[in-house]
N, C-alpha and C. Protein backbone atom coordinates (compact mmCIF):
# COMPACT_ATOMS: atom_id res chain seq x y z
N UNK A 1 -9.83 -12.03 -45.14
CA UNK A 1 -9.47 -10.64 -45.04
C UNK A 1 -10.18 -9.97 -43.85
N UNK A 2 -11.67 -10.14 -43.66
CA UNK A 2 -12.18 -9.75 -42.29
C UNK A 2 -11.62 -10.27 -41.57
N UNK A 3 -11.24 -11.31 -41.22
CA UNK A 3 -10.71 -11.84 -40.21
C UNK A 3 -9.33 -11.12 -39.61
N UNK A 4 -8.66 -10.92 -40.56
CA UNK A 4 -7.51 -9.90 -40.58
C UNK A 4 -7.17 -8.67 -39.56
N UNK A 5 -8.50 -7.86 -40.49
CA UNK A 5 -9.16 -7.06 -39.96
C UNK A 5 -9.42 -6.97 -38.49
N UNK A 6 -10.34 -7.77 -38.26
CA UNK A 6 -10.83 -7.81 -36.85
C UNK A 6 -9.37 -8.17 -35.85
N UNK A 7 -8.46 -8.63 -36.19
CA UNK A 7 -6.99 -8.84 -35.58
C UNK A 7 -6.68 -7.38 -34.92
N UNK A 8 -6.30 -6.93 -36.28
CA UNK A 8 -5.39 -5.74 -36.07
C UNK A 8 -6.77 -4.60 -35.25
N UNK A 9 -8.11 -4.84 -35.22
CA UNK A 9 -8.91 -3.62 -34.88
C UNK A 9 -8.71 -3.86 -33.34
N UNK A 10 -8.87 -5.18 -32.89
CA UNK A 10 -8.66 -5.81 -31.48
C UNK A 10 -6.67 -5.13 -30.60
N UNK A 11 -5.45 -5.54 -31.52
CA UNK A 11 -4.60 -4.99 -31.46
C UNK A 11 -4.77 -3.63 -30.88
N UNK A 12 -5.06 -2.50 -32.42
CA UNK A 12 -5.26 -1.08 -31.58
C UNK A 12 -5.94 -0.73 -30.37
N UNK A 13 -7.20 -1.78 -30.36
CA UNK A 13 -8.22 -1.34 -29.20
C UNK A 13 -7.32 -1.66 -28.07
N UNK A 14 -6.68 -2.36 -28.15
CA UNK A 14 -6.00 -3.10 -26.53
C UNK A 14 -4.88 -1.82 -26.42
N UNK A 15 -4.39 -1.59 -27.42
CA UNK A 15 -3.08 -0.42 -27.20
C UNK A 15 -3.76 0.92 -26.95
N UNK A 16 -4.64 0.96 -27.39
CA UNK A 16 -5.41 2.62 -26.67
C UNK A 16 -6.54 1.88 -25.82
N UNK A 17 -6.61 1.06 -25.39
CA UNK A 17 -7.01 0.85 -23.86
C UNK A 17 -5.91 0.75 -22.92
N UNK A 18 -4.81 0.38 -23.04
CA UNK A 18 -3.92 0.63 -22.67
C UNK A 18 -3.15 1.92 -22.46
N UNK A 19 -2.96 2.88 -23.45
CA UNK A 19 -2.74 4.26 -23.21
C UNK A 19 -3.32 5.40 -22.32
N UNK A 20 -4.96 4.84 -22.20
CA UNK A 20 -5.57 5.27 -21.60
C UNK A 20 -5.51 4.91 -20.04
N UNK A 21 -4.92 3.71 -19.82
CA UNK A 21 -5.00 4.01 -18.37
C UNK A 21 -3.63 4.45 -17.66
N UNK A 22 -2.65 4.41 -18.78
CA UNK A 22 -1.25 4.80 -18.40
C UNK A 22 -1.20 6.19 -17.97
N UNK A 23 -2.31 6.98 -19.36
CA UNK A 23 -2.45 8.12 -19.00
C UNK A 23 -3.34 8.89 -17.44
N UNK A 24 -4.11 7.56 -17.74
CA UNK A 24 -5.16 7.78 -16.06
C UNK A 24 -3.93 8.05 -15.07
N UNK A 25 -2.85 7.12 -14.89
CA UNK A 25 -2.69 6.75 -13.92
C UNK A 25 -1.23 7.95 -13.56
N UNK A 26 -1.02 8.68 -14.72
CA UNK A 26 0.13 9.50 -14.57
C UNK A 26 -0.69 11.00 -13.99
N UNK A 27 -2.20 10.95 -13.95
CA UNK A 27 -2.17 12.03 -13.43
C UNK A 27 -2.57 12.52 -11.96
N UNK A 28 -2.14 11.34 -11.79
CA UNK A 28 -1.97 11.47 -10.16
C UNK A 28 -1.24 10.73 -9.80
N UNK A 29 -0.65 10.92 -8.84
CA UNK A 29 0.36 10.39 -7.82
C UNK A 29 0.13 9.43 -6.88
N UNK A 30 1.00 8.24 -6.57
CA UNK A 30 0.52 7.72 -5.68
C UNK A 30 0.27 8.46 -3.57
N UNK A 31 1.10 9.97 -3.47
CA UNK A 31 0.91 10.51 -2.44
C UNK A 31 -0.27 11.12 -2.63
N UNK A 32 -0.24 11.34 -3.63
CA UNK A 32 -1.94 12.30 -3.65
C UNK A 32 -2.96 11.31 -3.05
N UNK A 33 -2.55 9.96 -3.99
CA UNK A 33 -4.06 9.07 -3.97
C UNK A 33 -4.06 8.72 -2.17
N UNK A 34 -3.08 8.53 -2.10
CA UNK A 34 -3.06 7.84 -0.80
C UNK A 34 -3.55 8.88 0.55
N UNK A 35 -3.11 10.00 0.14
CA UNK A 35 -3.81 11.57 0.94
C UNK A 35 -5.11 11.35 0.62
N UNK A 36 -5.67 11.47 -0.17
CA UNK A 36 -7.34 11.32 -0.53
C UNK A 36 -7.98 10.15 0.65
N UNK A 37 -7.14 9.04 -0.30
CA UNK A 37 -8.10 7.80 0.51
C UNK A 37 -7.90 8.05 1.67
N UNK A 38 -6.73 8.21 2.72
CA UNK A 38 -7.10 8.41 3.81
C UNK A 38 -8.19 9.29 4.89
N UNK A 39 -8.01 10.46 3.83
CA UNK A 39 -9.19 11.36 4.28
C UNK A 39 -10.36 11.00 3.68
N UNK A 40 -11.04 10.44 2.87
CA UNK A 40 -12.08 10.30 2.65
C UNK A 40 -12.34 8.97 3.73
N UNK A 41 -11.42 7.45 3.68
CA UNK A 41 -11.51 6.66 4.45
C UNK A 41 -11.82 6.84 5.74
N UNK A 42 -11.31 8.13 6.21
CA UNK A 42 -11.33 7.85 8.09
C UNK A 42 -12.22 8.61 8.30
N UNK A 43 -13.49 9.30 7.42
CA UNK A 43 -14.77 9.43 7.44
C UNK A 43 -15.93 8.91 7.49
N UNK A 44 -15.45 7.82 6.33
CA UNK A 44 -16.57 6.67 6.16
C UNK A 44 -16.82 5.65 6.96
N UNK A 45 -18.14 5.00 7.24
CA UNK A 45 -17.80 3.81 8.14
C UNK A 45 -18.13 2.82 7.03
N UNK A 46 -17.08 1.86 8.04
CA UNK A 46 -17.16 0.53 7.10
C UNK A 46 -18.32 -0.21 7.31
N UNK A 47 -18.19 -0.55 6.04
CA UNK A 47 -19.65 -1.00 5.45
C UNK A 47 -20.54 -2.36 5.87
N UNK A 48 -19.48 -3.29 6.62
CA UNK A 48 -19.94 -4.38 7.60
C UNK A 48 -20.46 -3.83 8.92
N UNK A 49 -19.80 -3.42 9.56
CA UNK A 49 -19.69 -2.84 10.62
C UNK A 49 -20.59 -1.70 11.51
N UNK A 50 -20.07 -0.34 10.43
CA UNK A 50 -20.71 1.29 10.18
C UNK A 50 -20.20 1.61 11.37
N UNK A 51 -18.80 1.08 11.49
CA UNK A 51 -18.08 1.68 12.41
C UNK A 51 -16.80 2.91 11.74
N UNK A 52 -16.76 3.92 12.40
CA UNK A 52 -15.72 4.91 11.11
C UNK A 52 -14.44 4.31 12.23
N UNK A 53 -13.45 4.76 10.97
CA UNK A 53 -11.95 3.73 12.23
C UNK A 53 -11.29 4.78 13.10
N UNK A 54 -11.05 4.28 13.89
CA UNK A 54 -10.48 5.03 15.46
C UNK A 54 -9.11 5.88 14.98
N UNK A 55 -9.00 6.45 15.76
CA UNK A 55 -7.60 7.20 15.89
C UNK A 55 -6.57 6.98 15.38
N UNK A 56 -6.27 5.74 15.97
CA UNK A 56 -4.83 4.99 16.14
C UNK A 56 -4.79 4.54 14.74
N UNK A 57 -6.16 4.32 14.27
CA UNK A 57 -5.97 3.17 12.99
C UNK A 57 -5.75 4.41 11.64
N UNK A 58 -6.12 5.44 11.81
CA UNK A 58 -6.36 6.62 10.85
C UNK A 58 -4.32 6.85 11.22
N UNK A 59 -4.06 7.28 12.37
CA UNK A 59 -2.69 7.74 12.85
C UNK A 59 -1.72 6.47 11.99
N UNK A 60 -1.69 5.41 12.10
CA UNK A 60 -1.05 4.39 11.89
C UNK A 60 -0.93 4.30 9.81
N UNK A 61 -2.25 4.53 9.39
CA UNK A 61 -2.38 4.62 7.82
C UNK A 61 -1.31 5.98 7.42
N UNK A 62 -1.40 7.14 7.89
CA UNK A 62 -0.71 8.60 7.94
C UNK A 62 0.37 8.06 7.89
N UNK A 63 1.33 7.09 9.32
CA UNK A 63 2.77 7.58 9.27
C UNK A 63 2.96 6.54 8.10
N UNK A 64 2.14 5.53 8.04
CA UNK A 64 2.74 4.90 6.52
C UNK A 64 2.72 5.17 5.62
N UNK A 65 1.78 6.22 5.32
CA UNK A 65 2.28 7.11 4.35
C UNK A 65 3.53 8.35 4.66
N UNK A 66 3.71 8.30 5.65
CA UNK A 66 5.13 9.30 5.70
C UNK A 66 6.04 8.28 5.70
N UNK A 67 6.04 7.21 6.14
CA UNK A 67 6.74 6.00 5.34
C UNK A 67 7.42 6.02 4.38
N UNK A 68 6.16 5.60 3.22
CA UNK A 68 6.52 5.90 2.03
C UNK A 68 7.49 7.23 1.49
N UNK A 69 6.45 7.83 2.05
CA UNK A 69 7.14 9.59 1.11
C UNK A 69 8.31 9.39 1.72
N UNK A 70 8.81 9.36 2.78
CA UNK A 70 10.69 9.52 3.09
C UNK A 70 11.54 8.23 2.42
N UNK A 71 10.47 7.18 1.75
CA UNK A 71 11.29 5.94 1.41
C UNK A 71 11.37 6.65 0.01
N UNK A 72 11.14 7.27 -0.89
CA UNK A 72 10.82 7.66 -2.15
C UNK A 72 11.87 9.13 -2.20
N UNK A 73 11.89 9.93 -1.22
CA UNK A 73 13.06 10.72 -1.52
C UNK A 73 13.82 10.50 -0.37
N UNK A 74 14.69 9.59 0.15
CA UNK A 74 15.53 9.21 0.38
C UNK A 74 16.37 8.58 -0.56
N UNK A 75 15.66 7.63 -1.40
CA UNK A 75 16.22 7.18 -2.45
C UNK A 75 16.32 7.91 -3.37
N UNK A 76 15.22 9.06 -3.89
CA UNK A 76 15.33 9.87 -5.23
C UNK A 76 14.73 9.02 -6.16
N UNK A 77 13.75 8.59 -5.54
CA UNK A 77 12.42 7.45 -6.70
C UNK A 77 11.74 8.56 -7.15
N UNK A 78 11.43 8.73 -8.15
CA UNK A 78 9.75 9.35 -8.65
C UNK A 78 8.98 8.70 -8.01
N UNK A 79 7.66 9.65 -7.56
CA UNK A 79 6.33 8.93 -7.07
C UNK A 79 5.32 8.96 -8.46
N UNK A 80 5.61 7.27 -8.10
CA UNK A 80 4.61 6.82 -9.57
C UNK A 80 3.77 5.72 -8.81
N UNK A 81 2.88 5.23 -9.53
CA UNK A 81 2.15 4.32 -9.47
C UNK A 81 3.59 2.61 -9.86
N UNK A 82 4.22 3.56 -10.95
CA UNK A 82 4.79 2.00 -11.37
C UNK A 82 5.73 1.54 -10.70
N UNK A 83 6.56 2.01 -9.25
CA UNK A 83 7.18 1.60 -8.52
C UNK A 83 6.91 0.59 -7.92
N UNK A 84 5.54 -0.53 -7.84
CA UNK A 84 4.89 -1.35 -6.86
C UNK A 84 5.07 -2.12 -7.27
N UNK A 85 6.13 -2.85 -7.37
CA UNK A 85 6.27 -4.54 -7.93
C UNK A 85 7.24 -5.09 -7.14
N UNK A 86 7.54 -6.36 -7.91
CA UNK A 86 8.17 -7.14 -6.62
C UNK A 86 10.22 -6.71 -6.09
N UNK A 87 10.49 -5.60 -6.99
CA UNK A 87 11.70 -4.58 -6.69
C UNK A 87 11.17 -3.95 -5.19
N UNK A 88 10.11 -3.04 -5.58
CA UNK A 88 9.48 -2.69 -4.44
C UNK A 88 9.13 -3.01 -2.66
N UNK A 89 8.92 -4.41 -2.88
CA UNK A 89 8.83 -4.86 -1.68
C UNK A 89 10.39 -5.00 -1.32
N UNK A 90 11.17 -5.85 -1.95
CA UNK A 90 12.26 -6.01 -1.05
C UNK A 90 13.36 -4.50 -0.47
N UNK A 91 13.16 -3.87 -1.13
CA UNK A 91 13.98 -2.50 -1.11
C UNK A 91 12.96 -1.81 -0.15
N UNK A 92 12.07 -1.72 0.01
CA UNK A 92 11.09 -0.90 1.00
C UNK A 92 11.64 -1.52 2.14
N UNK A 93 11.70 -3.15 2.39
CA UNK A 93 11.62 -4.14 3.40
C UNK A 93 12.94 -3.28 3.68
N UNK A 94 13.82 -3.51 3.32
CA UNK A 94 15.54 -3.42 4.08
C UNK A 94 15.15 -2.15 4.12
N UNK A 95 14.55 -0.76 3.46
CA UNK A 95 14.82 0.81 4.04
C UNK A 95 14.05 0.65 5.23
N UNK A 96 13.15 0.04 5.77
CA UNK A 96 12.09 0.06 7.26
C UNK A 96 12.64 -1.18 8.05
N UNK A 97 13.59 -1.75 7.42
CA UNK A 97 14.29 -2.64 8.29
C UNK A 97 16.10 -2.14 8.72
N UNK A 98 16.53 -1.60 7.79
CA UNK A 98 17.80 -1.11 8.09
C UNK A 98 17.95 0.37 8.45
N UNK A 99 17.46 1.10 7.37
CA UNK A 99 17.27 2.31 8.10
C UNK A 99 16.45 3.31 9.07
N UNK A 100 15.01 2.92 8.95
CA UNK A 100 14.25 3.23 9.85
C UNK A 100 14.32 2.50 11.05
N UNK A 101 15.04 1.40 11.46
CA UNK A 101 15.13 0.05 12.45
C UNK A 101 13.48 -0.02 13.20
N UNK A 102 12.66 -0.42 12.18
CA UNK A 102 11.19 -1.05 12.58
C UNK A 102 11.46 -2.49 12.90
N UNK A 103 10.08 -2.70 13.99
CA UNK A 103 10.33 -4.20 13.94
C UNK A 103 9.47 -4.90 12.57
N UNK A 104 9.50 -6.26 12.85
CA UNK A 104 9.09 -6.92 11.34
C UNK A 104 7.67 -7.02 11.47
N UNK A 105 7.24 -6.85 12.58
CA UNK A 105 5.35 -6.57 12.57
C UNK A 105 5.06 -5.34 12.51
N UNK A 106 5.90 -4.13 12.39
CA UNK A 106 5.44 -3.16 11.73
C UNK A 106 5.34 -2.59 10.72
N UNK A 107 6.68 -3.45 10.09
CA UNK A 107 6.62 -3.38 8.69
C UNK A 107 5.74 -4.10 7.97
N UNK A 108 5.54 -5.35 8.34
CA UNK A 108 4.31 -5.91 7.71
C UNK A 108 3.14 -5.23 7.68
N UNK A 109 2.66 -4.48 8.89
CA UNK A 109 1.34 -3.43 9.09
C UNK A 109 1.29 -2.23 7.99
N UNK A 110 2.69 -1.69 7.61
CA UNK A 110 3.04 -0.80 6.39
C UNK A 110 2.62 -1.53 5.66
N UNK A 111 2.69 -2.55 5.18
CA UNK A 111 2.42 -3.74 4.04
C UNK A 111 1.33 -3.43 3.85
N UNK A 112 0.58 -4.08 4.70
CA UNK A 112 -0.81 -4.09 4.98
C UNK A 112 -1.38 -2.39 4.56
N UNK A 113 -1.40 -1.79 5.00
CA UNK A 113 -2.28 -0.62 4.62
C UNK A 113 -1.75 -0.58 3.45
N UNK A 114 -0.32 -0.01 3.50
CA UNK A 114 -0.03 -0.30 1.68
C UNK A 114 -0.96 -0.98 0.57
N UNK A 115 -1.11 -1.91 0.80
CA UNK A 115 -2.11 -2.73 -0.09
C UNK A 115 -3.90 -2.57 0.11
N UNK A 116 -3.83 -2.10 1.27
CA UNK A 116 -5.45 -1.77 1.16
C UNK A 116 -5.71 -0.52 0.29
N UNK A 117 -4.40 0.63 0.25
CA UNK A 117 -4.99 1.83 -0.94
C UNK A 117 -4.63 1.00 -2.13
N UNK A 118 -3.48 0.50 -2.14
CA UNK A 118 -3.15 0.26 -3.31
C UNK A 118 -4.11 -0.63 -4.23
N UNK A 119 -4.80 -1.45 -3.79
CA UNK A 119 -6.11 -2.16 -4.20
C UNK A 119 -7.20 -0.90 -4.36
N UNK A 120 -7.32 -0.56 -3.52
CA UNK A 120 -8.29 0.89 -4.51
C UNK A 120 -8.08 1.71 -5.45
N UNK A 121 -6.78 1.95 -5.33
CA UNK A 121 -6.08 2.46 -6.97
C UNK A 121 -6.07 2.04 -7.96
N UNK A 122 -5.90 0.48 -7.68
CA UNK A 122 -6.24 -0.79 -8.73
C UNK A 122 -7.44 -0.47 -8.99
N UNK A 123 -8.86 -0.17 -8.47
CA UNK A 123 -10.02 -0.24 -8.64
C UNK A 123 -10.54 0.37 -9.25
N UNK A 124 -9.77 2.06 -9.24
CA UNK A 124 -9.84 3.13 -10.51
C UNK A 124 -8.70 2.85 -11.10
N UNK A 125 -7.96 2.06 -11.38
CA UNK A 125 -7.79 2.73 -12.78
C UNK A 125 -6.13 2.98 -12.86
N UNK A 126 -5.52 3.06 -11.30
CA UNK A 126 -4.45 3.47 -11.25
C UNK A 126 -2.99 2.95 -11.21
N UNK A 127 -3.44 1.87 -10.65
CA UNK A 127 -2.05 1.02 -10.63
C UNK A 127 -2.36 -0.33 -11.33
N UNK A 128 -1.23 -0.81 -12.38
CA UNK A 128 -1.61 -2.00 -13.56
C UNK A 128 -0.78 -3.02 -12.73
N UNK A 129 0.61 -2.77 -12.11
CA UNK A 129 0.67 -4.30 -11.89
C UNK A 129 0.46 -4.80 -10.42
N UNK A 130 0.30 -6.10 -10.30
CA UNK A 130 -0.96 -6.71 -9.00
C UNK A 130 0.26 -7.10 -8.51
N UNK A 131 1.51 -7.16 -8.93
CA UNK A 131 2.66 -8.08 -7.71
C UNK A 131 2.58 -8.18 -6.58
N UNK A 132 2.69 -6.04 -6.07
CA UNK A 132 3.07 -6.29 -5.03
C UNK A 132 1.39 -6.61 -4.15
N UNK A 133 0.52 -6.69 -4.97
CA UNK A 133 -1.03 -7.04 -3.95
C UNK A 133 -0.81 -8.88 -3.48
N UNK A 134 -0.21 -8.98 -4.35
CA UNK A 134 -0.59 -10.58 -4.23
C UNK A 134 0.85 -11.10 -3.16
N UNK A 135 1.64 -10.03 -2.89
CA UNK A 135 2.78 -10.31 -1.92
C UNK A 135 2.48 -11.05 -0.81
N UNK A 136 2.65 -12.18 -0.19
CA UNK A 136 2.47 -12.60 0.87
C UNK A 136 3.39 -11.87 2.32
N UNK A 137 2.20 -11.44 3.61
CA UNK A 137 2.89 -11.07 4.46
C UNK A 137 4.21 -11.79 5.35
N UNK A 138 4.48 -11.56 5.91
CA UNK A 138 5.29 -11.90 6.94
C UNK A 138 5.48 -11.68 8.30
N UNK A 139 4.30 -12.01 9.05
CA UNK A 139 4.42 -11.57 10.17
C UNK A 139 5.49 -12.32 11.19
N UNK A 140 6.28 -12.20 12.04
CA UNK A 140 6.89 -12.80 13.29
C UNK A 140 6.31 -13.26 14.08
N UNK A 141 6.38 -14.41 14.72
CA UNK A 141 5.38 -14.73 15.78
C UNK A 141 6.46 -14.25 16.90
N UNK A 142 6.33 -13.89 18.16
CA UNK A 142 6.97 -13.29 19.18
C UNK A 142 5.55 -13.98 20.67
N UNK A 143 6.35 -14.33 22.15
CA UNK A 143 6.01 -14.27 23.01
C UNK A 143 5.51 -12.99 24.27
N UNK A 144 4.47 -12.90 24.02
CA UNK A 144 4.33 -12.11 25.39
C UNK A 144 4.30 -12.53 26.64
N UNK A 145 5.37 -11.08 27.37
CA UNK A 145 5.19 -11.89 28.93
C UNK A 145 4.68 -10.87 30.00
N UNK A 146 4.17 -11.44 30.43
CA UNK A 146 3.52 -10.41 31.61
C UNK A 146 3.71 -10.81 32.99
N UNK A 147 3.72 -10.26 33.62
CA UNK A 147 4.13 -9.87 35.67
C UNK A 147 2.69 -10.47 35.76
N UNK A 148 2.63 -11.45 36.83
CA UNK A 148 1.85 -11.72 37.67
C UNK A 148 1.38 -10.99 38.79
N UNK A 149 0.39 -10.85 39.51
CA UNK A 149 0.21 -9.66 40.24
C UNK A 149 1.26 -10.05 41.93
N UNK A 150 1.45 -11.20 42.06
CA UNK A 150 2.66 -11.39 43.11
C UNK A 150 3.97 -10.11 42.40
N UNK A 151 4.53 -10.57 41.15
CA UNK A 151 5.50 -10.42 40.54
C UNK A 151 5.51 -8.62 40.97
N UNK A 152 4.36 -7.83 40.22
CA UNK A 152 4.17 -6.92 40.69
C UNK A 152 4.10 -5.66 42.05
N UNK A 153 3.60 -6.90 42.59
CA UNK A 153 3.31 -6.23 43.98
C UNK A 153 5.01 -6.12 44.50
N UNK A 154 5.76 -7.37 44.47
CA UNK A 154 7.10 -7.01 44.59
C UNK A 154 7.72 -5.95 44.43
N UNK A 155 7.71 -5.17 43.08
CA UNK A 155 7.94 -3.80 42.49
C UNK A 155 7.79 -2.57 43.59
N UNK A 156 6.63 -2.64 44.48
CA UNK A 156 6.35 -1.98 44.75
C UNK A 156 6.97 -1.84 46.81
């Protein structure tokens, strides 16, 4: 009969540990969170380093979050936390591939920051499923070519 007991006490505990972070996680938004971290982030320096991140790298986190927000009411998604699974990636992929016409290393870079808040949200509390963290990127490999300074001087 204790044994029983201890079943069903384990049961409830998991379902109101569970309620509790559903509820954590509904009271904020993933634009909010992602507004925060950025501003608190492009203050701080990183902690290897104690370098705070440059411009470009603060500018680059921003438009992916305007990213997001136009991928979310374009479609008429709620901004939730529970949108991040593996639906998520492919439907983000074709709106920054078909309609925004990004190339595929910038969408991967969306990826990428994507998952660096989104792992801190994970960290409080906010987002339960890990799919889209554990998504593998996709970068393109592509050739660069550059003018030789003969090539150049020609130009001129």
């Amino acid at each position: 009969m204790l044994e029983l007991f201890d079943q069903v006490a384990k049961i409830i505990s998991g379902q109101i540990e569970r309620e509790k972070k559903e509820e954590k996680s509904s009271r904020i938004t993933p634009t909010e969170f992602f507004t925060q971290f950025i501003e608190k982030w492009s203050h701080t320096p990183n902690r290897r380093t104690s370098i705070i991140p440059k411009g470009t790298t603060v500018w680059n986190y921003k438009n992916t979050l305007r990213r997001y927000k136009e991928y979310i009411s374009d479609n008429g998604l709620r901004d939730s936390f529970t949108l991040f699974d593996e639906n998520f990636i492919n439907d983000f992929d074709r709106y920054l591939t078909e309609e925004q016409e990004l190339a595929m290393n910038t969408i991967v870079g969306s990826h990428s920051q994507l998952k660096t808040m989104l792992r801190e949200a994970q960290n409080k509390g906010y987002l339960h499923d890990s799919s889209y963290l554990n998504w593998p990127s996709k970068t393109v490999n592509f050739t660069k070519v550059y003018l030789t300074d003969a090539e150049i001087n020609m130009l001129y």
